[in-house]
N, C-alpha and C. Protein backbone atom coordinates (compact mmCIF):
# COMPACT_ATOMS: atom_id res chain seq x y z
N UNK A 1 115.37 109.51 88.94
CA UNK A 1 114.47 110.65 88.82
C UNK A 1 114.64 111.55 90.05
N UNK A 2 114.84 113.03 89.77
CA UNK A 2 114.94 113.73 91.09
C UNK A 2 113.84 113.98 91.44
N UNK A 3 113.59 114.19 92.62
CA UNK A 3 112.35 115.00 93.01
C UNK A 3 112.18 116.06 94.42
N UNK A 4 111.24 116.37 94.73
CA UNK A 4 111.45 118.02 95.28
C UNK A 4 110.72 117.86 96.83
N UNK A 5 110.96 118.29 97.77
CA UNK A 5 110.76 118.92 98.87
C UNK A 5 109.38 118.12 98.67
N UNK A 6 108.61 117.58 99.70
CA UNK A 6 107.38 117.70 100.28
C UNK A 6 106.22 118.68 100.58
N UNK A 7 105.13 119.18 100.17
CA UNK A 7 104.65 120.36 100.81
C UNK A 7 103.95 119.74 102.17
N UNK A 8 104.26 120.42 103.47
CA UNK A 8 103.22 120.04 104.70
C UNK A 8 101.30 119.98 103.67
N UNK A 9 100.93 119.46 104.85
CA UNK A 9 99.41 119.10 104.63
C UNK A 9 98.79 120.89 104.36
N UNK A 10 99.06 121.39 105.49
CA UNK A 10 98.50 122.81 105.90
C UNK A 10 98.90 123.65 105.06
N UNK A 11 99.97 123.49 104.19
CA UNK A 11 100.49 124.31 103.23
C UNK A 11 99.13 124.42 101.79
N UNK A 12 99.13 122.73 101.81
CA UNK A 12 98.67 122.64 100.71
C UNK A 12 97.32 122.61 101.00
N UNK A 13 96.68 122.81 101.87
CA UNK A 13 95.18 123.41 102.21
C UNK A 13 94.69 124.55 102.15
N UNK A 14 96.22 125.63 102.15
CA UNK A 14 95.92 127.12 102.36
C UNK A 14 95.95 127.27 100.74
N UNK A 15 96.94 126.95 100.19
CA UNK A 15 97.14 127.13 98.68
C UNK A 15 96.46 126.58 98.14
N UNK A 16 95.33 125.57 97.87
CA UNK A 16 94.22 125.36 97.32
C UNK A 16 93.24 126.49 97.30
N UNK A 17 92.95 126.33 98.97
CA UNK A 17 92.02 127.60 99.17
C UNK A 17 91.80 128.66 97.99
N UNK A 18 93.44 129.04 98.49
CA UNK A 18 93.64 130.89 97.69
C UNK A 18 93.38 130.22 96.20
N UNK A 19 94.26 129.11 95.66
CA UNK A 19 94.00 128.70 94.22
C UNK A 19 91.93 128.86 93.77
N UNK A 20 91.49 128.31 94.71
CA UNK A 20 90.50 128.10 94.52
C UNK A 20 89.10 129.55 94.58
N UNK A 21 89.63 130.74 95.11
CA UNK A 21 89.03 131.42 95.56
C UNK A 21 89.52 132.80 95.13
N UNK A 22 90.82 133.31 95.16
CA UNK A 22 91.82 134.18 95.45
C UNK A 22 92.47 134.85 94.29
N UNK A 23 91.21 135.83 93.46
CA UNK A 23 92.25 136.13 91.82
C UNK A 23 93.42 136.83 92.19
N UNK A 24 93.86 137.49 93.27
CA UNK A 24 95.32 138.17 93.23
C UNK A 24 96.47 137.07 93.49
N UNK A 25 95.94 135.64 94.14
CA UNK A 25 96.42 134.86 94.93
C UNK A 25 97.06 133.73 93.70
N UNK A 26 96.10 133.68 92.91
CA UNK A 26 96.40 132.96 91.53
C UNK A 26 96.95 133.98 90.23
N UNK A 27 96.64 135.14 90.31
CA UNK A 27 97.90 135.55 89.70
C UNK A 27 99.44 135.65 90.17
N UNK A 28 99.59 135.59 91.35
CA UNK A 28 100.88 135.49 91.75
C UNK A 28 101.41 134.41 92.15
N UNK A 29 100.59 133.20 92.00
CA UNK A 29 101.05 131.85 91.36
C UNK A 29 101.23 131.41 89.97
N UNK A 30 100.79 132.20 89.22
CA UNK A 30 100.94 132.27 87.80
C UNK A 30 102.33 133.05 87.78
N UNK A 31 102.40 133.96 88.26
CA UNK A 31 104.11 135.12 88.04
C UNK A 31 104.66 134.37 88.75
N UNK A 32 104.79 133.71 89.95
CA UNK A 32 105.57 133.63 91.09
C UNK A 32 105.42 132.26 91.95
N UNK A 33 105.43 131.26 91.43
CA UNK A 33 105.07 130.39 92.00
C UNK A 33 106.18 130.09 93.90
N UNK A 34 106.69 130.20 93.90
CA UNK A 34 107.27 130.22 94.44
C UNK A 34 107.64 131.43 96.28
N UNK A 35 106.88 132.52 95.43
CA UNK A 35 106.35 133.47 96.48
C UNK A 35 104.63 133.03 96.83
N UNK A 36 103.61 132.79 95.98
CA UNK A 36 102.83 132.32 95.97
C UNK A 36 102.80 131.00 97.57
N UNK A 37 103.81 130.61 97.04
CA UNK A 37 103.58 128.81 98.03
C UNK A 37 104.35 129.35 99.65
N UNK A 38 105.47 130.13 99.41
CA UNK A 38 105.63 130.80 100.24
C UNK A 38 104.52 131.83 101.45
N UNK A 39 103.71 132.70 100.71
CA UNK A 39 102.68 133.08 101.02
C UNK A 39 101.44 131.96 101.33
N UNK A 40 101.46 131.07 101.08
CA UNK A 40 100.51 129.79 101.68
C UNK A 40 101.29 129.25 102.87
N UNK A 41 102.71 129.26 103.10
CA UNK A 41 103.07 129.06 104.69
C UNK A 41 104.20 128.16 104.32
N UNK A 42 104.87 127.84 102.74
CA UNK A 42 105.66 126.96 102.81
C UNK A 42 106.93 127.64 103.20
N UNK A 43 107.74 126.62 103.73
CA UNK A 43 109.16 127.23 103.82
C UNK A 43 110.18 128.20 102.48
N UNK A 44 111.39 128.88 102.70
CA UNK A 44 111.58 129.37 101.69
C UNK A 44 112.13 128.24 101.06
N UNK A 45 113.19 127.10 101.27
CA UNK A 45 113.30 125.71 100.71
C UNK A 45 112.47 125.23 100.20
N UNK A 46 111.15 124.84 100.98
CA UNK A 46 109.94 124.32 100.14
C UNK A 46 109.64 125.06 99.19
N UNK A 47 109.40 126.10 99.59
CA UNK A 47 108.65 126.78 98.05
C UNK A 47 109.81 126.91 96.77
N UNK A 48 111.26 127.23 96.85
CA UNK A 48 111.93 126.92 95.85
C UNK A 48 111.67 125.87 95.29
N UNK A 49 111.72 124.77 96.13
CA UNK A 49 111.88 123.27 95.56
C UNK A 49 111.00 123.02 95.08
N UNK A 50 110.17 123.43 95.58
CA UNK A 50 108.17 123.02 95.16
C UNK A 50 108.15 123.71 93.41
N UNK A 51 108.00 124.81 93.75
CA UNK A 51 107.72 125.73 92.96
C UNK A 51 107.81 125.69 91.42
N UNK A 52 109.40 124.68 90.78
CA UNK A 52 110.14 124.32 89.85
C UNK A 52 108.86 123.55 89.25
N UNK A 53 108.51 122.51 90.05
CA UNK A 53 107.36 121.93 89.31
C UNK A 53 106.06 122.13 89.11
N UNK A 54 105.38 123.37 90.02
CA UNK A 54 104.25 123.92 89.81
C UNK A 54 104.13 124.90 89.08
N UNK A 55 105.22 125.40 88.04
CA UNK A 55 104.88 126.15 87.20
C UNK A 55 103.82 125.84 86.53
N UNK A 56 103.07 126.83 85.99
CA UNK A 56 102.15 126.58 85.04
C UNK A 56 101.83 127.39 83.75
N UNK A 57 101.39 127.24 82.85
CA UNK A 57 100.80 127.92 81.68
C UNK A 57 99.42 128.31 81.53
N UNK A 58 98.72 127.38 82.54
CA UNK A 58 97.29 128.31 82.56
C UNK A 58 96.75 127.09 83.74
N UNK A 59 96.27 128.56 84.46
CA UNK A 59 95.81 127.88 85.58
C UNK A 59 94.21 127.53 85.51
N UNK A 60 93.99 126.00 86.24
CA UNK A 60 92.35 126.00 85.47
C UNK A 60 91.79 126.81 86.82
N UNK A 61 90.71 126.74 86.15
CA UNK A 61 89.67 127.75 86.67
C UNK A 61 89.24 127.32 88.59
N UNK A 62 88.56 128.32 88.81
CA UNK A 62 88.44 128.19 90.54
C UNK A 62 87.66 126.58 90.81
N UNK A 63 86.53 126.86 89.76
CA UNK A 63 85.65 125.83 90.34
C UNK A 63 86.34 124.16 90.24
N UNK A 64 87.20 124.17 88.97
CA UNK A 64 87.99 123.14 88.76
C UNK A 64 89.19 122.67 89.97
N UNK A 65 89.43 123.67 90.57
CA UNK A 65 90.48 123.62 91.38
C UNK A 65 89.69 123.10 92.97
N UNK A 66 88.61 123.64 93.09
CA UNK A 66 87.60 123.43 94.25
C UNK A 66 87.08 121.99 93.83
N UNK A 67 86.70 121.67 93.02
CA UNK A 67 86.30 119.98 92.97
C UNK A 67 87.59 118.99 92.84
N UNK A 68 88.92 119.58 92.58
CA UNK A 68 89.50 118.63 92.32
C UNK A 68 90.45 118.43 93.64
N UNK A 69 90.48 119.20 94.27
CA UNK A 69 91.24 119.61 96.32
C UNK A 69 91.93 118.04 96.74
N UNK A 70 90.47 117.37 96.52
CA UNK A 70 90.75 116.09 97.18
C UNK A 70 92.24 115.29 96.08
N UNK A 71 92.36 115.25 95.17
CA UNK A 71 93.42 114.37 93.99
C UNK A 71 94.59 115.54 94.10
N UNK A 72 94.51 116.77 93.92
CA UNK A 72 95.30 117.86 94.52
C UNK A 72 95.92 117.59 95.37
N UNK A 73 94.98 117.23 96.75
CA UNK A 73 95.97 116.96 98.48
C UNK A 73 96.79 116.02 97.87
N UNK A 74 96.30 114.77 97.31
CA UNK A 74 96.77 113.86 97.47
C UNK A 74 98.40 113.99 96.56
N UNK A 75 98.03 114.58 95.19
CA UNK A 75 99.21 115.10 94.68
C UNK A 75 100.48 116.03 95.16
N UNK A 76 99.98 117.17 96.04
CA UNK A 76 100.93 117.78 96.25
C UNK A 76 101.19 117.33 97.84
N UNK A 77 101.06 116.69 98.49
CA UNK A 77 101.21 116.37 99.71
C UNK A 77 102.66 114.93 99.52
N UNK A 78 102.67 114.22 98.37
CA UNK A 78 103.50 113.03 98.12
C UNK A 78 104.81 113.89 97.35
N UNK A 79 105.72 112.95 97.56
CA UNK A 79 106.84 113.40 97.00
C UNK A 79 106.72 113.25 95.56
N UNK A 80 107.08 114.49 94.73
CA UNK A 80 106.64 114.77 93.79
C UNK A 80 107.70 113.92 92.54
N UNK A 81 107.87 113.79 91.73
CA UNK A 81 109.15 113.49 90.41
C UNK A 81 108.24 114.89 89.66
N UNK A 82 109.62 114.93 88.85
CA UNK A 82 109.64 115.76 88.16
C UNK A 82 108.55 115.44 86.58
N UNK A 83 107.51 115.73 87.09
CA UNK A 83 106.27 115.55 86.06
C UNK A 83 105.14 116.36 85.69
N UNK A 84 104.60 116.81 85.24
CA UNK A 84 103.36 117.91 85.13
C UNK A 84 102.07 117.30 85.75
N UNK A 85 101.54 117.51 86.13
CA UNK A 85 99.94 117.49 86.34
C UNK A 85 99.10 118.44 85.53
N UNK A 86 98.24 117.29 85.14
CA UNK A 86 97.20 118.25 84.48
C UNK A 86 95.96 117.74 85.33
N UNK A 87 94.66 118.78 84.98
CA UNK A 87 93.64 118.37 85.58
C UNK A 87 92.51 118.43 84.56
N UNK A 88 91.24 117.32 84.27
CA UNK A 88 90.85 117.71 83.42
C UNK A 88 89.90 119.30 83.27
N UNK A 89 89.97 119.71 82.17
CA UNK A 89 89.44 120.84 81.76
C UNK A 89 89.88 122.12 81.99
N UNK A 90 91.53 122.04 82.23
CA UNK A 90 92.77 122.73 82.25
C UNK A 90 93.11 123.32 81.39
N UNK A 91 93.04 122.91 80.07
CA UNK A 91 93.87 123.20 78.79
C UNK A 91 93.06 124.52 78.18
C-alpha cells in the first residue's frame, strides 16, 4: 500500500481551524486541496502528497469539523494509506 507525506502537527491545527471556521478557506480546499494545505503552512511536497488523499466531494459542515479536531489530529498527523475518511454526518 503506498502512502503519502506526513502533515506536521501545526499544519494540521491551522487547517482544521480554517476547515472549521473559514468559508473562503474551505472553498479552496474543496477546488484546491493542495493550495489550501499549502496555505495552512504545509510544504509544497507535503501538500502535493497530502492533498491526493484529501480530496473531497463534500465537505462536512464547520461544526462537524470543530467536534471532530481531536480523531482529525489524530488522522491526519499519522501516515496516511491511501483510504478515504469519512466523518459521521458528512454525506
Amino acid at each position: 500500500m503506498a502512502t503519502t507525506p506526513q502533515l506536521p502537527s501545526a499544519v494540521v491545527t491551522v487547517l482544521l481551524e480554517k476547515l472549521g471556521t473559514d468559508d473562503a478557506f474551505r472553498a479552496l480546499f474543496q477546488q484546491n486541496p493542495a493550495a489550501a494545505l499549502e496555505q495552512a503552512g504545509a510544504s509544497h511536497a507535503q501538500a502535493e502528497g497530502c492533498s491526493k488523499c484529501l480530496k473531497v466531494s463534500a465537505l462536512a459542515d464547520k461544526a462537524t469539523i470543530q467536534s471532530s479536531s481531536k480523531a482529525l489530529t489524530s488522522m491526519l498527523t499519522a501516515s496516511m494509506g491511501q483510504q478515504p475518511h469519512l466523518l459521521a454526518g458528512s454525506r
